[in-house]
N, C-alpha and C. Protein backbone atom coordinates (compact mmCIF):
# COMPACT_ATOMS: atom_id res chain seq x y z
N UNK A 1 32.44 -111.65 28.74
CA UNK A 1 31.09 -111.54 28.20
C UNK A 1 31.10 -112.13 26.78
N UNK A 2 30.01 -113.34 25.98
CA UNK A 2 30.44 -113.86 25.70
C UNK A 2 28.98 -112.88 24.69
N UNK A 3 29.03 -112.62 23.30
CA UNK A 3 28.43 -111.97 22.44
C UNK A 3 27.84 -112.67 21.23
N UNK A 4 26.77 -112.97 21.08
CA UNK A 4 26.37 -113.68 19.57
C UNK A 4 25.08 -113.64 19.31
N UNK A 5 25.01 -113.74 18.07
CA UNK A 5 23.84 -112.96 16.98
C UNK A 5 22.97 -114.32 16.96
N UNK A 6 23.08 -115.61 17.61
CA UNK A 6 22.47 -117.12 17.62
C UNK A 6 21.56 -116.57 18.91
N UNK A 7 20.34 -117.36 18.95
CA UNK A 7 19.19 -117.51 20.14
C UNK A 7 20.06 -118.96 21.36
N UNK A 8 21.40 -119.23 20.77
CA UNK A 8 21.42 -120.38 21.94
C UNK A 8 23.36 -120.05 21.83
N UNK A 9 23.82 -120.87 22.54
CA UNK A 9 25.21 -120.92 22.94
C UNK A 9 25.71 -122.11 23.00
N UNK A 10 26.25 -123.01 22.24
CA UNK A 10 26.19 -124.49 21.87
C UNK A 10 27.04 -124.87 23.61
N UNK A 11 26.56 -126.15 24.10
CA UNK A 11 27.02 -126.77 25.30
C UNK A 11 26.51 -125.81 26.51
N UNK A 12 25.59 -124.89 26.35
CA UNK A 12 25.13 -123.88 27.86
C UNK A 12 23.95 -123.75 27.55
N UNK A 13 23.44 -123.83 28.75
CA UNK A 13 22.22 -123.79 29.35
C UNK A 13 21.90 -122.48 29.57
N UNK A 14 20.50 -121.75 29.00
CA UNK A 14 20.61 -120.38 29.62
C UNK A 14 19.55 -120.22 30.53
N UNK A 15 19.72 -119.08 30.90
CA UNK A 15 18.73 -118.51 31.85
C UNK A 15 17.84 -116.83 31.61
N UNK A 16 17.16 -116.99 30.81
CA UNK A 16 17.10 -115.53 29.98
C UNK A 16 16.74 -114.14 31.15
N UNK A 17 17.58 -113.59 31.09
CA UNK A 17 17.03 -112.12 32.02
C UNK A 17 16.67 -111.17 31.75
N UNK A 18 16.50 -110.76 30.02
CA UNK A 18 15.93 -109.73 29.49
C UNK A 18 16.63 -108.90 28.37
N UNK A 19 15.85 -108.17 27.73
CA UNK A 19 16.00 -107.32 26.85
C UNK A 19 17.48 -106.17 26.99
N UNK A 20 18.64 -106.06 26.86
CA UNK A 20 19.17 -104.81 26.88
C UNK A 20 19.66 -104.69 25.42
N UNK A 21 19.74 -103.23 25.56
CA UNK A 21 20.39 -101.92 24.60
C UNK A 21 21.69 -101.02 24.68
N UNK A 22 21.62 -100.75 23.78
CA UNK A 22 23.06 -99.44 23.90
C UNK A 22 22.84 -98.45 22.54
N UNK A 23 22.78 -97.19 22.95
CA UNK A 23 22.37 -96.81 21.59
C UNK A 23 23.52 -95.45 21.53
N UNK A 24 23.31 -94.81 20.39
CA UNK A 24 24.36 -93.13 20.45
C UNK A 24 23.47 -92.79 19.11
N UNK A 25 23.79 -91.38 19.06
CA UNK A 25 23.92 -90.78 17.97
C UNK A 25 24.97 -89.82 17.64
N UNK A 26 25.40 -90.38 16.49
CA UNK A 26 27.17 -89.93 16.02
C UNK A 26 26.64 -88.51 14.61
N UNK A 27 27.23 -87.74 14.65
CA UNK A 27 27.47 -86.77 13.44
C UNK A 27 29.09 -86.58 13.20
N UNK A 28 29.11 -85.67 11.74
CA UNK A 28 30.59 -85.50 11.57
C UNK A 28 30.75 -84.20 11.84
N UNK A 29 31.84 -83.93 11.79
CA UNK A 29 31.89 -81.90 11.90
C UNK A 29 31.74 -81.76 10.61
N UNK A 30 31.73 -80.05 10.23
CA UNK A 30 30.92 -79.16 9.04
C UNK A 30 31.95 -79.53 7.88
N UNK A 31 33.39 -79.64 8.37
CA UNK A 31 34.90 -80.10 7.58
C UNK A 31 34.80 -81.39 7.13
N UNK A 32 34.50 -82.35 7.70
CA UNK A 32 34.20 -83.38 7.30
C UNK A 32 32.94 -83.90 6.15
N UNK A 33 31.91 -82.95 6.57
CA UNK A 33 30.99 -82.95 6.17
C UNK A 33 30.51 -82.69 4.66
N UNK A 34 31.62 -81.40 4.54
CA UNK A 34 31.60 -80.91 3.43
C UNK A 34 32.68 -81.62 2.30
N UNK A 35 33.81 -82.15 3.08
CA UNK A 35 34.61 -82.81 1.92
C UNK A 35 34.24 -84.33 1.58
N UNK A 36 33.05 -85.09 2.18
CA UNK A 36 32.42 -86.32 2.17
C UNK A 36 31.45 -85.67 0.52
N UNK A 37 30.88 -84.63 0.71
CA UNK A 37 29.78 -84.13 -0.21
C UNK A 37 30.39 -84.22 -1.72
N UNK A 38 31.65 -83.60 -1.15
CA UNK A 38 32.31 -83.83 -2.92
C UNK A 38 32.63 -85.20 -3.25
N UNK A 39 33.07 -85.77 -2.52
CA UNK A 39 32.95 -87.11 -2.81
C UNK A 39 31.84 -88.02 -3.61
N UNK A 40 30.72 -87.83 -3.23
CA UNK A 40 29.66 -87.98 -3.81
C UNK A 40 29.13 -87.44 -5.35
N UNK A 41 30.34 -86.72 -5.72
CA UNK A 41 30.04 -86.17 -7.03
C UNK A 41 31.36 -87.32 -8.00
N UNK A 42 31.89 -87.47 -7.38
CA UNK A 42 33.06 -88.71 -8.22
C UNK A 42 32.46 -90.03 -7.61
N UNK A 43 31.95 -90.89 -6.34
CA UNK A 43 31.81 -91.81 -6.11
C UNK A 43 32.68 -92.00 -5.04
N UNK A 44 32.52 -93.73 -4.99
CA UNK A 44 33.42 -94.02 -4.29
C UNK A 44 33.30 -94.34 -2.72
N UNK A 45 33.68 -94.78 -1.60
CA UNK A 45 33.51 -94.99 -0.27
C UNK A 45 34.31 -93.39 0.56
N UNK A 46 32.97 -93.23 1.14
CA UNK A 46 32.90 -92.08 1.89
C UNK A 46 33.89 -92.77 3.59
N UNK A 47 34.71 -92.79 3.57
CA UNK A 47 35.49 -93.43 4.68
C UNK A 47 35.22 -92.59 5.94
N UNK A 48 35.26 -91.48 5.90
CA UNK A 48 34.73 -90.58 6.98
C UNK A 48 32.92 -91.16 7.97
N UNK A 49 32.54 -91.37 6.73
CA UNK A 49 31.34 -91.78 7.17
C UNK A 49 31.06 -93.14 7.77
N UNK A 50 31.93 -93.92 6.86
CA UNK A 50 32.37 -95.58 7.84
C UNK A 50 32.74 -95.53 8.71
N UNK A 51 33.86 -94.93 8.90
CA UNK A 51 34.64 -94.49 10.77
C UNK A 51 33.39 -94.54 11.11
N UNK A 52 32.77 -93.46 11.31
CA UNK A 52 31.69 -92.47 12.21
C UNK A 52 30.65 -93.76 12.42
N UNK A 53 30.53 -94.64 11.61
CA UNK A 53 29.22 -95.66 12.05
C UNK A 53 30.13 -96.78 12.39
N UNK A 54 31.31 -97.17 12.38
CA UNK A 54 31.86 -97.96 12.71
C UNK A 54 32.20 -97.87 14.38
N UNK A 55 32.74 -96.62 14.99
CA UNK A 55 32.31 -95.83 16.01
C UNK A 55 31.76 -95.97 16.82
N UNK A 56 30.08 -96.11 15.97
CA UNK A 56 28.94 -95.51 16.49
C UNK A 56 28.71 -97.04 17.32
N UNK A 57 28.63 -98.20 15.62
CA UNK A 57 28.72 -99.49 16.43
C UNK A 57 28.89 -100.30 17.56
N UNK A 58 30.70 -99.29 18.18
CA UNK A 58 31.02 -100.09 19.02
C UNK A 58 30.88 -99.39 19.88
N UNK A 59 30.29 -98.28 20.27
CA UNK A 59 29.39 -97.07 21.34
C UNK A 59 28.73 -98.11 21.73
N UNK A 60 27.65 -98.23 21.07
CA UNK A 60 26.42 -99.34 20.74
C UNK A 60 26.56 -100.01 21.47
N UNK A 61 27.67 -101.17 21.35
CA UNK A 61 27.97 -102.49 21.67
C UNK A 61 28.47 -102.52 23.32
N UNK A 62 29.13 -101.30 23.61
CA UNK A 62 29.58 -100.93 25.06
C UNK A 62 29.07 -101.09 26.00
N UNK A 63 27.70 -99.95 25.69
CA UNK A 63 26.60 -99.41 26.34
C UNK A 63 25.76 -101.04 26.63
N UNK A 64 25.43 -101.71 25.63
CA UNK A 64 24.40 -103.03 25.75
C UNK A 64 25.67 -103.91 26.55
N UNK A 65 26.90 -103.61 26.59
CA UNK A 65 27.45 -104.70 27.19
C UNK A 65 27.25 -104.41 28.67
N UNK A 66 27.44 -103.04 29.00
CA UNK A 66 27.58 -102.12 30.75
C UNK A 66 25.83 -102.76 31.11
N UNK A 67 24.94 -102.82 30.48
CA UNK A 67 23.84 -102.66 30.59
C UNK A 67 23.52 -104.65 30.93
N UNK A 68 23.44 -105.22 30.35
CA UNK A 68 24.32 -106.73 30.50
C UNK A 68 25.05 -106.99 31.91
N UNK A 69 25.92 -106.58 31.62
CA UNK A 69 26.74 -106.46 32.92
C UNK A 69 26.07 -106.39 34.47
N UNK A 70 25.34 -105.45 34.19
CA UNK A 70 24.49 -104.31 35.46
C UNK A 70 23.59 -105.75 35.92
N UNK A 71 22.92 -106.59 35.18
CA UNK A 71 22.24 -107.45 35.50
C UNK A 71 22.80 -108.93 36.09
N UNK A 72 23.66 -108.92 35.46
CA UNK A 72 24.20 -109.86 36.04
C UNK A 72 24.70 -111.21 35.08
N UNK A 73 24.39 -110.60 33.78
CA UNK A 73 24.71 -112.05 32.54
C UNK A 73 26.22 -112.42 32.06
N UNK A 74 26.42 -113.40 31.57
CA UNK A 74 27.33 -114.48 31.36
C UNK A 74 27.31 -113.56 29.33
N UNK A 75 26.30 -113.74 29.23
CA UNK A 75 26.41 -113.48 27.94
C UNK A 75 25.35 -112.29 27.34
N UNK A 76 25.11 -112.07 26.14
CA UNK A 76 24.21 -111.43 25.28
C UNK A 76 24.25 -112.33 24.30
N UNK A 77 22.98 -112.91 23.74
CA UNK A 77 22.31 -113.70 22.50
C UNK A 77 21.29 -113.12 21.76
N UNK A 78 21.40 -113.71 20.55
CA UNK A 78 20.37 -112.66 19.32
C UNK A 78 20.76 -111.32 19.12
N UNK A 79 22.20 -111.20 19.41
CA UNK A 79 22.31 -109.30 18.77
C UNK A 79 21.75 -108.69 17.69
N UNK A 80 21.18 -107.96 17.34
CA UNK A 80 20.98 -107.34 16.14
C UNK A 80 21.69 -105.88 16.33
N UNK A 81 21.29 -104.85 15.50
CA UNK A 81 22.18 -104.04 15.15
C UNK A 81 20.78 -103.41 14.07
N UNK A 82 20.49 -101.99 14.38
CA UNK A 82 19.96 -100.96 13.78
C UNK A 82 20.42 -100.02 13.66
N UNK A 83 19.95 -98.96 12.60
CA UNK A 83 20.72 -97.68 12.36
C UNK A 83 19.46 -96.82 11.82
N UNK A 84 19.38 -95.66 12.00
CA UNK A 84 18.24 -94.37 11.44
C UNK A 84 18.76 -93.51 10.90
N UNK A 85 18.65 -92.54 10.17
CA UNK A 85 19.11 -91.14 9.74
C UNK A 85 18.20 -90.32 11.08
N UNK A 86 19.18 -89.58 11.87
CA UNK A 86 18.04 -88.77 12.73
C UNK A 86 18.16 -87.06 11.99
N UNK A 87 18.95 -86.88 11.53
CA UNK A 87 19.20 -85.52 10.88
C UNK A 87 20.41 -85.69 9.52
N UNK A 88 20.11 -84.63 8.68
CA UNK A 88 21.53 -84.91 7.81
C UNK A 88 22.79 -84.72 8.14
N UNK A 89 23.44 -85.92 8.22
CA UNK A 89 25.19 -85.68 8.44
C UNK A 89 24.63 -86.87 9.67
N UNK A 90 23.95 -87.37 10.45
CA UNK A 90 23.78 -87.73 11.77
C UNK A 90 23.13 -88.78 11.90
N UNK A 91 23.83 -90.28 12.60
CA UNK A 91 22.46 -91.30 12.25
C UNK A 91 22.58 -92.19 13.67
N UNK A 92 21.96 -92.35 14.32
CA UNK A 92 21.52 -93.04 15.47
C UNK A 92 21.73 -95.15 15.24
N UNK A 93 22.75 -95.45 15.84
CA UNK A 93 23.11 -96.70 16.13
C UNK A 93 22.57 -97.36 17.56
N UNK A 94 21.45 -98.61 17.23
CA UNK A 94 21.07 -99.30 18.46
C UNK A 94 21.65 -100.34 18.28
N UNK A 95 22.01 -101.28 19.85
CA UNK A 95 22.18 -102.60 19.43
C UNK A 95 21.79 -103.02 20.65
N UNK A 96 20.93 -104.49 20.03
CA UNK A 96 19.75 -104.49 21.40
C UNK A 96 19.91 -106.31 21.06
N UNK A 97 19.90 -107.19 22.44
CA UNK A 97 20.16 -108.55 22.50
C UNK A 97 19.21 -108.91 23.52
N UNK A 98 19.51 -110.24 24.30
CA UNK A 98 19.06 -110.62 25.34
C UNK A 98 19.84 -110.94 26.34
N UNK A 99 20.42 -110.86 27.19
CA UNK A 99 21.08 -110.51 28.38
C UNK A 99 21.01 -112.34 29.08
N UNK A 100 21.92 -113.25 29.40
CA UNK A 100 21.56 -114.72 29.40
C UNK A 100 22.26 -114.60 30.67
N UNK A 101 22.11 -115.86 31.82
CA UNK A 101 22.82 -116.29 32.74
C UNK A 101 23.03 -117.88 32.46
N UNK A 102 24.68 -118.36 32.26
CA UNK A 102 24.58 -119.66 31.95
C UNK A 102 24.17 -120.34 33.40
N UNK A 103 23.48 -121.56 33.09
CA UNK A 103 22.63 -122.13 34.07
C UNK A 103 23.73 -123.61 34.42
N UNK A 104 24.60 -123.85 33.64
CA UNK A 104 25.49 -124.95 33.67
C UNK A 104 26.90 -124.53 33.62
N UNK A 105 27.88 -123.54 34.29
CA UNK A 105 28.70 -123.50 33.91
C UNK A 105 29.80 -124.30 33.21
């Protein structure tokens, strides 16, 4: 499965089949949670919290690939990549493309 954030795939022909997604929502535990907080009083990169969306990302990326897959595509084009706060400590990762069939192998 061939993945990119471009509307085209240089030398292929596509065949567009639609919209897919993959989404999660990741939190940390209360331990984590609480020693990220002090952190925030010195600065600095909260690494706990990068994991957790780094994670979340490739949840994301799984799910839109199985979903891809299910249809029948060669590739996904135009990825983007969103993120929300859905609660504190907790933030919801989408990643949503277009699902391609090369038309020229």
């Amino acid at each position: 499965m061939i993945l990119v954030n471009t509307d085209y795939i240089s030398g292929k022909e596509l065949e567009m089949l639609g919209l897919v997604k993959g989404s999660t929502i990741q939190s940390k535990h209360i331990g984590s949670d609480i020693s990220q907080s002090f952190k925030t009083l010195v600065g600095g990169e909260l690494k706990s919290y990068n994991q957790m969306m780094n994670d979340a990302r490739a949840i994301a990326t799984k799910r839109m690939v199985a979903e891809a897959e299910a249809l029948g595509a060669d590739a996904v084009v135009n990825i983007r990549y969103s993120s929300a706060a859905i609660m504190q400590s907790a933030a919801e990762v989408i990643a949503y493309g277009t699902a391609v069939k090369f038309i020229n192998k």
